[in-house]
C-alpha atoms as a PDB file:
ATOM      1  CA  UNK A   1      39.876  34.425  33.836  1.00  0.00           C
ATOM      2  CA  UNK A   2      38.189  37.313  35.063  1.00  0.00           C
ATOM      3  CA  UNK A   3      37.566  40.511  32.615  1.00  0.00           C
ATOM      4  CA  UNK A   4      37.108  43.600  34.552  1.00  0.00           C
ATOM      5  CA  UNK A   5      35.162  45.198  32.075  1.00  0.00           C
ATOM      6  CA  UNK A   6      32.900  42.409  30.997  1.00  0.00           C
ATOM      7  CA  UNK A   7      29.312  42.363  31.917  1.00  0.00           C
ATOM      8  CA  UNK A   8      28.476  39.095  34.228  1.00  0.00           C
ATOM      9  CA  UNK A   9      24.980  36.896  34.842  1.00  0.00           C
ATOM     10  CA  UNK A  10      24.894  35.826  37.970  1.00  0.00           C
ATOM     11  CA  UNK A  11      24.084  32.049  38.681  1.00  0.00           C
ATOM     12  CA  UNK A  12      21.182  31.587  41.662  1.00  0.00           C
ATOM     13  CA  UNK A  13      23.949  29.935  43.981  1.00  0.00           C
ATOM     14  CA  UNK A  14      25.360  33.602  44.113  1.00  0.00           C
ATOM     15  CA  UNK A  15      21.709  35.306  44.561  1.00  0.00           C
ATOM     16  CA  UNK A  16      21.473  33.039  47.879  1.00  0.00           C
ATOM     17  CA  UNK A  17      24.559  33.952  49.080  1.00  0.00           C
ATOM     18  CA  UNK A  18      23.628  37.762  48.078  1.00  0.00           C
ATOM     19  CA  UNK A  19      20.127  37.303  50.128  1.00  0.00           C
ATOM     20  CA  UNK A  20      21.528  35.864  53.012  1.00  0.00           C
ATOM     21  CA  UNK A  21      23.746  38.782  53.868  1.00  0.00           C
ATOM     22  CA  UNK A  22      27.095  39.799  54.366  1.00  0.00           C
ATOM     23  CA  UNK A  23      29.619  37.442  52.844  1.00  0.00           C
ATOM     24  CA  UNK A  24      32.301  37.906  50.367  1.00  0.00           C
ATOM     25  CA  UNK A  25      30.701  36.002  47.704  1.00  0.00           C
ATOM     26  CA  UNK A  26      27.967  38.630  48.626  1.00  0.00           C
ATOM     27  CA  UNK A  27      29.643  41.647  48.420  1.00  0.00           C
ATOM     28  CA  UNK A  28      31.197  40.682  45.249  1.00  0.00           C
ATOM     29  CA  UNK A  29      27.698  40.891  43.834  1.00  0.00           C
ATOM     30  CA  UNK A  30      26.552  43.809  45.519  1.00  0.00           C
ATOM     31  CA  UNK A  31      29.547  46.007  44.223  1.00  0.00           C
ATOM     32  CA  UNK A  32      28.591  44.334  40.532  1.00  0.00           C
ATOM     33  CA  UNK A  33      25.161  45.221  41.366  1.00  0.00           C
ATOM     34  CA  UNK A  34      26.004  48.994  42.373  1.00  0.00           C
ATOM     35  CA  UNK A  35      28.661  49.142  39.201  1.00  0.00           C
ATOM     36  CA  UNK A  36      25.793  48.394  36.823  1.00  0.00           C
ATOM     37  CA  UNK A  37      28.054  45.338  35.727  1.00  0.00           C
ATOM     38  CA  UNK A  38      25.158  42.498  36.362  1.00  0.00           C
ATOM     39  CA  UNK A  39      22.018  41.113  34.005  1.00  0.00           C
ATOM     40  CA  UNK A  40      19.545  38.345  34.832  1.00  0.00           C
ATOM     41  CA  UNK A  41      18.041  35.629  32.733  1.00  0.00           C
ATOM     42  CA  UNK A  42      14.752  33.753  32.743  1.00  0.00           C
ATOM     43  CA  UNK A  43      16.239  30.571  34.329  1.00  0.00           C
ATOM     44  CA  UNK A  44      17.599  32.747  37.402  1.00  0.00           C
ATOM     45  CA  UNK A  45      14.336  34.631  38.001  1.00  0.00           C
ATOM     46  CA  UNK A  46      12.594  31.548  37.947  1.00  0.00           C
ATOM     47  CA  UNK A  47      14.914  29.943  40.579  1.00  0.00           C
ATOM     48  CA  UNK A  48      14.692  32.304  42.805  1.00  0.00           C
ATOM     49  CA  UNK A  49      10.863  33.418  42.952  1.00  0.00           C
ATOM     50  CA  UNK A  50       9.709  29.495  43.317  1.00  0.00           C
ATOM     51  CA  UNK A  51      12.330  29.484  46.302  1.00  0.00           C
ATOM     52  CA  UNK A  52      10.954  32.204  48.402  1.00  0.00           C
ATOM     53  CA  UNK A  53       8.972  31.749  51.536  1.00  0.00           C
ATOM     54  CA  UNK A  54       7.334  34.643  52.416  1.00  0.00           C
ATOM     55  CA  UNK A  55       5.689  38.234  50.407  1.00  0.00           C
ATOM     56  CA  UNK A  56       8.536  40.691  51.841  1.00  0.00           C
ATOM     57  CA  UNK A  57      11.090  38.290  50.472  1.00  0.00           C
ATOM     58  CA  UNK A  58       8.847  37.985  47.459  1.00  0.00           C
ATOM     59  CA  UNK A  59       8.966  42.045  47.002  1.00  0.00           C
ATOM     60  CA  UNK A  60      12.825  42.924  47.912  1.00  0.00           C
ATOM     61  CA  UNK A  61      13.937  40.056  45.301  1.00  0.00           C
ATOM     62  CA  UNK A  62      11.701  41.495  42.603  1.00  0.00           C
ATOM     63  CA  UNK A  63      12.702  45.219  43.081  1.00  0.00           C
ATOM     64  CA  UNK A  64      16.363  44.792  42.916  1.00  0.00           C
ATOM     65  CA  UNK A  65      16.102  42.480  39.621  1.00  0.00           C
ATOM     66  CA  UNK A  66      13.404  43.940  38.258  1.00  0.00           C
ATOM     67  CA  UNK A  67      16.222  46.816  37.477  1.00  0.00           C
ATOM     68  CA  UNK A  68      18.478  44.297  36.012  1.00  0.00           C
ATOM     69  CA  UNK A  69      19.194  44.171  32.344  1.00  0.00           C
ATOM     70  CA  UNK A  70      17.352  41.054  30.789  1.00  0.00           C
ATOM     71  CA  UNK A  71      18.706  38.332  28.693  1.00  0.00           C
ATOM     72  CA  UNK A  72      16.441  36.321  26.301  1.00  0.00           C
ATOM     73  CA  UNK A  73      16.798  32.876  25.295  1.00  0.00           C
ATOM     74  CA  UNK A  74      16.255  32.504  21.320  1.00  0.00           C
ATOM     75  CA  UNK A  75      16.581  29.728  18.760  1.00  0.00           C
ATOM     76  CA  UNK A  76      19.992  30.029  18.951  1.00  0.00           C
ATOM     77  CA  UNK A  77      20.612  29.496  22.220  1.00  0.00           C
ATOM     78  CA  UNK A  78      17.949  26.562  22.824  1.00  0.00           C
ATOM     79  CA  UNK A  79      20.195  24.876  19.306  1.00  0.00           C
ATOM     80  CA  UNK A  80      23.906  26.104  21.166  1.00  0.00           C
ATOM     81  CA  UNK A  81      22.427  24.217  24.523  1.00  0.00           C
ATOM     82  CA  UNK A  82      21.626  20.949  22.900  1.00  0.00           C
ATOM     83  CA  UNK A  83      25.261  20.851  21.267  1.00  0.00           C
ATOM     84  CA  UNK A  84      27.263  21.934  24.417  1.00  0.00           C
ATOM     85  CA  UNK A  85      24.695  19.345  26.575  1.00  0.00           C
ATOM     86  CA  UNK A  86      25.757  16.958  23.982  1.00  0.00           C
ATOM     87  CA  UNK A  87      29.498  17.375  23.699  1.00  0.00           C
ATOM     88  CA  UNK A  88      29.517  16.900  27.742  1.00  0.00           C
ATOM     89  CA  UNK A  89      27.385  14.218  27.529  1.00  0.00           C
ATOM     90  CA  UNK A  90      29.788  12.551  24.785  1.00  0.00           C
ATOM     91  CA  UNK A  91      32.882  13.135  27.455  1.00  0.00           C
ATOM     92  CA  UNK A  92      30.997  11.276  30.455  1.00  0.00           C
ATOM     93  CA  UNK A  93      29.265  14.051  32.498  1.00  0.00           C
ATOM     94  CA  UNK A  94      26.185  15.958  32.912  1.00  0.00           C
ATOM     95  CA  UNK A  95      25.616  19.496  33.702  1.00  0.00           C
ATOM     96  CA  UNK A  96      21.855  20.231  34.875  1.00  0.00           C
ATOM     97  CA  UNK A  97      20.165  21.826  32.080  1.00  0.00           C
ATOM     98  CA  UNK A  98      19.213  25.028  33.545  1.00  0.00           C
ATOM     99  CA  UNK A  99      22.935  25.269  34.008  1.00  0.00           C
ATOM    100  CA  UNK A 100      23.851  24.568  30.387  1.00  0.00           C
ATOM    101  CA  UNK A 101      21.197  27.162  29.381  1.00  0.00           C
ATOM    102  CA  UNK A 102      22.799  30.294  32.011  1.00  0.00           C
ATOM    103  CA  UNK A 103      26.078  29.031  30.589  1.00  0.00           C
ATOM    104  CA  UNK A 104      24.979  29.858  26.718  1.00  0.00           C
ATOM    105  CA  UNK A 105      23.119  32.731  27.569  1.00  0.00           C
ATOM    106  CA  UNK A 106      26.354  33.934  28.966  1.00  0.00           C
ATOM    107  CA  UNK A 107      28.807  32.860  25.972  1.00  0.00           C
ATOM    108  CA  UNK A 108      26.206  34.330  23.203  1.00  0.00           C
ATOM    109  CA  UNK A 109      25.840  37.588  25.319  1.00  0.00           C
ATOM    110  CA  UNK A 110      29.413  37.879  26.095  1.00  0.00           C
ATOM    111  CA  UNK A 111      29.159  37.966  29.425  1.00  0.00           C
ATOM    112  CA  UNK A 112      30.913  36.281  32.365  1.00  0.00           C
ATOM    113  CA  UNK A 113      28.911  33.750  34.944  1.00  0.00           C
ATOM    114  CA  UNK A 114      29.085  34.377  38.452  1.00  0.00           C
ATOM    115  CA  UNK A 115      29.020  31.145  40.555  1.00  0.00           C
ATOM    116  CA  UNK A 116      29.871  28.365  43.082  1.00  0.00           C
ATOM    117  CA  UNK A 117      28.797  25.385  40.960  1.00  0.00           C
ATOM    118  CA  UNK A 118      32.191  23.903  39.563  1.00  0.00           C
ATOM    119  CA  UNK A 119      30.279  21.660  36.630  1.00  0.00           C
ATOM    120  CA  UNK A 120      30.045  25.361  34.591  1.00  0.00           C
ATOM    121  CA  UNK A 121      33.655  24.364  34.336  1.00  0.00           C
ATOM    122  CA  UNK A 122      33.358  21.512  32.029  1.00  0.00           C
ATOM    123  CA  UNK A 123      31.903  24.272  29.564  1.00  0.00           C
ATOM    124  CA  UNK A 124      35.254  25.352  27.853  1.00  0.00           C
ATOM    125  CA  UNK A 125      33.883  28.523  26.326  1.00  0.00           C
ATOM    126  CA  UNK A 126      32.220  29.814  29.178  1.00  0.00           C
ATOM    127  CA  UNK A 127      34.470  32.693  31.111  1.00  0.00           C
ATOM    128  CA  UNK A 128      33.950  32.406  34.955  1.00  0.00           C
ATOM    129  CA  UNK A 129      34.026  35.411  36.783  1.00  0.00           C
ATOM    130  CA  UNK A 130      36.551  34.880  39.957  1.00  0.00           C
ATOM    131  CA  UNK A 131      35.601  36.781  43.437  1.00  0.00           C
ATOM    132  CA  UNK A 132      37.893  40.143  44.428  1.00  0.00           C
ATOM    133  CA  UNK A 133      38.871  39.537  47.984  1.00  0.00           C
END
């Protein structure tokens, strides 16, 4: 279910692939990234900066998200991430909790996630943005 139009936070599976280089998960984000279609959250930048391994990696992951449109978590998220955490849990799975977070930022926001994690599927309201090949 992929709305062109819609505005879409990338997960940090997708910033790897992005960082490494060319690949068409990738490009996907660079052209989302170029069409001013992509935001970041707290979780994501977080992710990211504790996984880098040197200053120049440091510096070219902070100047192209430091351009990025930011999304805030609030009281309402935080309450609309212990009841979807809950309503998995109640069903038999678990979704990491940094994932149930992007996921709420993204359905509060109205915005799409971009990712390769298949648990963001358990979350029914969530739209998943698919890849253009």
């Amino acid at each position: 279910m992929k709305n062109k139009h819609k505005r879409v936070l990338a997960d940090t599976s997708v910033w790897i692939e992005f960082f490494r280089g060319n690949s068409l998960i990738g490009n996907n984000l660079e052209m989302l990234i170029i069409t001013d279609s992509v935001e970041i959250c707290g979780v994501v930048l977080f992710e990211l900066l504790q996984g880098i391994k040197s200053d120049s990696e440091k510096l070219k992951i902070n100047d192209i998200l430091s351009n990025l449109p930011y999304v805030e978590v609030n009281k309402i998220i935080w309450q609309r991430s212990a009841e979807i955490a809950f309503n998995i849990k109640k069903k038999g799975f678990a979704v990491p909790f940094s994932d149930i977070l992007i996921a709420v930022l993204a359905i509060e926001n109205n915005l799409s996630v971009f990712t390769l994690d298949k648990h963001f599927e358990l979350i029914s309201e969530l739209e998943l943005y698919k890849i253009q090949k």
